[in-house]
Protein backbone atom coordinates (compact mmCIF):
# COMPACT_ATOMS: atom_id res chain seq x y z
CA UNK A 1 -129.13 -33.47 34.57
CA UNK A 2 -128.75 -36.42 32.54
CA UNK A 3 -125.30 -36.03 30.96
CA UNK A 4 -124.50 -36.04 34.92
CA UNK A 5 -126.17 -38.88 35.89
CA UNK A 6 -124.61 -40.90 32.29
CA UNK A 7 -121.06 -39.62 33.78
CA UNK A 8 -121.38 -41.07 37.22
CA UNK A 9 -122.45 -44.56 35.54
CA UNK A 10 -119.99 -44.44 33.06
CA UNK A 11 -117.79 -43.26 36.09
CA UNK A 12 -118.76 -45.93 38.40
CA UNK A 13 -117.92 -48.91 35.60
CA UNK A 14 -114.37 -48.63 36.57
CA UNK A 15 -113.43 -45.91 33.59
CA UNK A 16 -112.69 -43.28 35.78
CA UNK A 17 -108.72 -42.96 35.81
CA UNK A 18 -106.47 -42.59 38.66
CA UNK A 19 -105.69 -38.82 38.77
CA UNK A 20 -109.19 -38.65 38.39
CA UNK A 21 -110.50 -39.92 41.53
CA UNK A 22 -107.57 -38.22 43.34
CA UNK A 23 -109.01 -35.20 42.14
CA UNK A 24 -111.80 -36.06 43.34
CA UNK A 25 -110.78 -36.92 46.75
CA UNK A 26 -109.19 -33.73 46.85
CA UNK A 27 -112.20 -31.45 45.63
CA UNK A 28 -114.69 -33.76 48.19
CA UNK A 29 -112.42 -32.71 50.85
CA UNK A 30 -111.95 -29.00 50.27
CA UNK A 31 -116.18 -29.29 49.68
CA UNK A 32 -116.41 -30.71 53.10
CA UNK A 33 -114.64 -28.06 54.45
CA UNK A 34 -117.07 -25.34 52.99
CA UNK A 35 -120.10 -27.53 54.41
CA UNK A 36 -118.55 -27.17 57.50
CA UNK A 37 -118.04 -23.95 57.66
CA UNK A 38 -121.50 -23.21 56.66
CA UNK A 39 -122.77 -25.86 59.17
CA UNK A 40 -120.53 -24.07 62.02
CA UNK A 41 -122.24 -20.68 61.08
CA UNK A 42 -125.76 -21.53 60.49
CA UNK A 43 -126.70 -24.34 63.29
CA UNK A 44 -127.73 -22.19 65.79
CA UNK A 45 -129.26 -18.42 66.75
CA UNK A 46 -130.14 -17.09 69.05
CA UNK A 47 -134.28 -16.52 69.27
CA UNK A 48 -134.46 -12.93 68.56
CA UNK A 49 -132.65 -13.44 65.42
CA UNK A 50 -133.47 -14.12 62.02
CA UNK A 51 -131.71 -16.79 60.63
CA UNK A 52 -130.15 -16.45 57.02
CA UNK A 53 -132.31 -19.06 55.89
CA UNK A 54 -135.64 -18.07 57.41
CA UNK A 55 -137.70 -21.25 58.14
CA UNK A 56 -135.57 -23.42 55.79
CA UNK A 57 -132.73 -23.51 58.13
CA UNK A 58 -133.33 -26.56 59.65
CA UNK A 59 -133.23 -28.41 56.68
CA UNK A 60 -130.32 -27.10 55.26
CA UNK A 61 -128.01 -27.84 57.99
CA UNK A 62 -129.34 -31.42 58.19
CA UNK A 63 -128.85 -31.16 53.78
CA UNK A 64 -125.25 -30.19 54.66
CA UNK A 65 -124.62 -33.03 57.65
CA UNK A 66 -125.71 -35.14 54.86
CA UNK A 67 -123.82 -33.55 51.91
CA UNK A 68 -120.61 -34.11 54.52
CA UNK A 69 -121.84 -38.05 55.08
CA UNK A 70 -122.41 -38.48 51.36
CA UNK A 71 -118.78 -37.04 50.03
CA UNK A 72 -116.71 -38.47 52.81
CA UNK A 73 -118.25 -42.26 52.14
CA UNK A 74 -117.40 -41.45 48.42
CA UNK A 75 -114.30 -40.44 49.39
CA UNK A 76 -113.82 -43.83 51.05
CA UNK A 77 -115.03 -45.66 48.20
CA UNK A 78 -112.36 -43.94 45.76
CA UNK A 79 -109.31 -44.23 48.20
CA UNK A 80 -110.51 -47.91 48.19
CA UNK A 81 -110.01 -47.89 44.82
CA UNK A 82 -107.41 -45.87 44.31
CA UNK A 83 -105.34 -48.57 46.81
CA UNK A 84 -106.54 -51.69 45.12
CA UNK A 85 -105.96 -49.81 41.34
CA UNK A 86 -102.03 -49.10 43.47
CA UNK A 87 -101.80 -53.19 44.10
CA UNK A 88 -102.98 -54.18 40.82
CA UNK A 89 -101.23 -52.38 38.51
CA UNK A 90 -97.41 -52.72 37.78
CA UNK A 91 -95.02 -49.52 36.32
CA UNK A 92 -91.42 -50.48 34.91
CA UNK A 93 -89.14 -47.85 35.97
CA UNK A 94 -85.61 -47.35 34.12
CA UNK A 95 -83.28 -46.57 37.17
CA UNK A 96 -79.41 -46.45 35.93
CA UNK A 97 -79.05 -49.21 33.12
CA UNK A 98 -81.73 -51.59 34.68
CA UNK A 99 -85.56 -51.47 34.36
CA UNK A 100 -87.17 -52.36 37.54
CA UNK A 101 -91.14 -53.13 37.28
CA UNK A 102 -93.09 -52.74 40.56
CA UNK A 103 -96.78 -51.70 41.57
CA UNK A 104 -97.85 -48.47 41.88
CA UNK A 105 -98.14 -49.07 45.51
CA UNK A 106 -94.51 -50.35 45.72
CA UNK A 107 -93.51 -47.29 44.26
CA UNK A 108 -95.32 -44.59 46.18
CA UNK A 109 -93.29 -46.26 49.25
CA UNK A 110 -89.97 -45.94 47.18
CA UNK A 111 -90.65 -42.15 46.22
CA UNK A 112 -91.72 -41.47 49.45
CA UNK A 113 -89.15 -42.97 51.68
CA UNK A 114 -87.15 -45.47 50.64
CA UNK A 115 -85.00 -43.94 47.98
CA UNK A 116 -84.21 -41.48 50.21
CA UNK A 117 -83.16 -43.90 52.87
CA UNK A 118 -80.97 -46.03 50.27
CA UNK A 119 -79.07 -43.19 49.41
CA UNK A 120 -78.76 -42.69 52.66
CA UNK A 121 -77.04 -46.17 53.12
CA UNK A 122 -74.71 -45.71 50.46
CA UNK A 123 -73.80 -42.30 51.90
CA UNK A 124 -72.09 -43.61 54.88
CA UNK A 125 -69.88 -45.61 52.36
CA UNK A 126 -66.79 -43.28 53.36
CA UNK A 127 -62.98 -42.89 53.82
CA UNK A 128 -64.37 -41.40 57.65
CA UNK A 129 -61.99 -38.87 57.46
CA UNK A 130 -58.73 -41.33 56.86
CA UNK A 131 -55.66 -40.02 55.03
CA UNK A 132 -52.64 -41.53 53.43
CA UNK A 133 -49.09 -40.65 53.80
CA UNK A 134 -46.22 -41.42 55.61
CA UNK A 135 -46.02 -41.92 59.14
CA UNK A 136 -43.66 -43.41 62.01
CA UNK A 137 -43.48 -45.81 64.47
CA UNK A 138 -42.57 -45.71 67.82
CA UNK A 139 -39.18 -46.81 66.53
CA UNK A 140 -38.86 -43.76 64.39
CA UNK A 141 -39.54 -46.15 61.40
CA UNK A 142 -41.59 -44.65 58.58
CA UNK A 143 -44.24 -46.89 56.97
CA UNK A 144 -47.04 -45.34 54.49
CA UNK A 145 -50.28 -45.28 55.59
CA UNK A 146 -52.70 -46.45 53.32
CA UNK A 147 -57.08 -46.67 53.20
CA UNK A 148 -58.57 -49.98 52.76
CA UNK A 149 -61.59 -49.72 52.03
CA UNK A 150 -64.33 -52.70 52.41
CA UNK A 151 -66.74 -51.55 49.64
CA UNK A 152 -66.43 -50.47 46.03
CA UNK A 153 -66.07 -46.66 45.47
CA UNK A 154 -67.67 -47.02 41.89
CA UNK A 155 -70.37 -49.18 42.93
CA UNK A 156 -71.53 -46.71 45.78
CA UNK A 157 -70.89 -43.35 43.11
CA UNK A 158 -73.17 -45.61 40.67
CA UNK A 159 -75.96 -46.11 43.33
CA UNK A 160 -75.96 -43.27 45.28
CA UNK A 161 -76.45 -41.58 41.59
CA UNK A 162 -79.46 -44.04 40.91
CA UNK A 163 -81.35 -43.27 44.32
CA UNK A 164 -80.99 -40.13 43.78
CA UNK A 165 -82.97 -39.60 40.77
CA UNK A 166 -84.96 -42.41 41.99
CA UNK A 167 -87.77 -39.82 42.85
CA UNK A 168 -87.58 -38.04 39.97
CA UNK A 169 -87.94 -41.14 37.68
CA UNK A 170 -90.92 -42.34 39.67
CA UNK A 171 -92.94 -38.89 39.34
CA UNK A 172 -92.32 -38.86 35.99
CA UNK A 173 -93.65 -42.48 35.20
CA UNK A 174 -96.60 -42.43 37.64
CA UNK A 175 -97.73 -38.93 35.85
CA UNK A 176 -98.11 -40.76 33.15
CA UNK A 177 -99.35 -44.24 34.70
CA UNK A 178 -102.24 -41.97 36.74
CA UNK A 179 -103.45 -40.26 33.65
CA UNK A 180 -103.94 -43.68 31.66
CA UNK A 181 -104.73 -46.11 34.14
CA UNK A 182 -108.61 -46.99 34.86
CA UNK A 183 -109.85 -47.10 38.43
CA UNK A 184 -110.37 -50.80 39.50
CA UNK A 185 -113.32 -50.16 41.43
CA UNK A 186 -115.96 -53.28 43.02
């Protein structure tokens, strides 16, 4: 009981890291769940039954409401900090030849949508279906048709090739920055 109770202080002055306390999150949650369940099956009876837990019934739903209150206001206390940990702390990110330093929070945004929707942008960079060759005019005189094209093939091959590994360099440098990086809690 008291290695416990040193872990939650040593927790609670900010050395928990990152994937920690989304671990956390994540096990509170799938605990809440249970309690739940178990509140769901175990709140009522009817009066010619016995109830699973005899006379202690009673209190072990209300020790479950409250096990439910407890874990989801920790839960809000760690998201808290997990966001204000995202704002606070910067990760440089090598994308093509350039490294690009942003915060964690920045970055979540870029892995989750807005790589994507760059490469998406430089997709549309296209010949739309346009060939050369020779045609004729109404005159029966040939002239050579030719693309003009108002961007820079290279430039859009380069970037479209950046954004997308974009997602893939941003996992692999916020693996790391999670592991390392101490939760900035109040």
């Amino acid at each position: 009981m008291g290695e416990h109770r040193h872990e939650s202080r040593f927790k609670m002055e900010g050395f928990m890291k990152l994937i920690e306390a989304m671990k956390r999150v994540k096990s509170n949650k799938e605990k809440i769940a249970d309690l739940q369940m178990k509140i769901a099956n175990h709140c009522a009876n009817l009066a010619h039954e016995t109830p699973v837990y005899g006379t202690e019934t009673p209190n072990k739903v209300r020790e479950w409401v409250q096990s439910c209150t407890d874990l989801s206001q920790e839960n809000v206390r760690l998201l808290l900090a997990i966001q204000r940990t995202n704002i606070a702390t910067t990760v440089t990110v090598t994308l093509g030849d350039k490294s690009v330093t942003k915060t964690i929070a920045e970055w979540v945004w870029r892995r989750r949508e807005y790589a994507a929707l760059d490469l998406l942008t430089w997709s549309k960079l296209t010949d739309r279906g346009l060939k050369e060759g020779l045609a004729q005019t109404s005159t029966g005189q040939p002239f050579e048709l030719k693309i003009v094209r108002h961007y820079d093939p290279v430039l859009r091959d380069a970037n479209m090739a950046m954004f997308k590994g974009e997602p893939h360099d941003v996992d692999a440098a916020l693996e790391i920055t999670n592991a390392v990086t101490d939760l900035k809690e109040v």
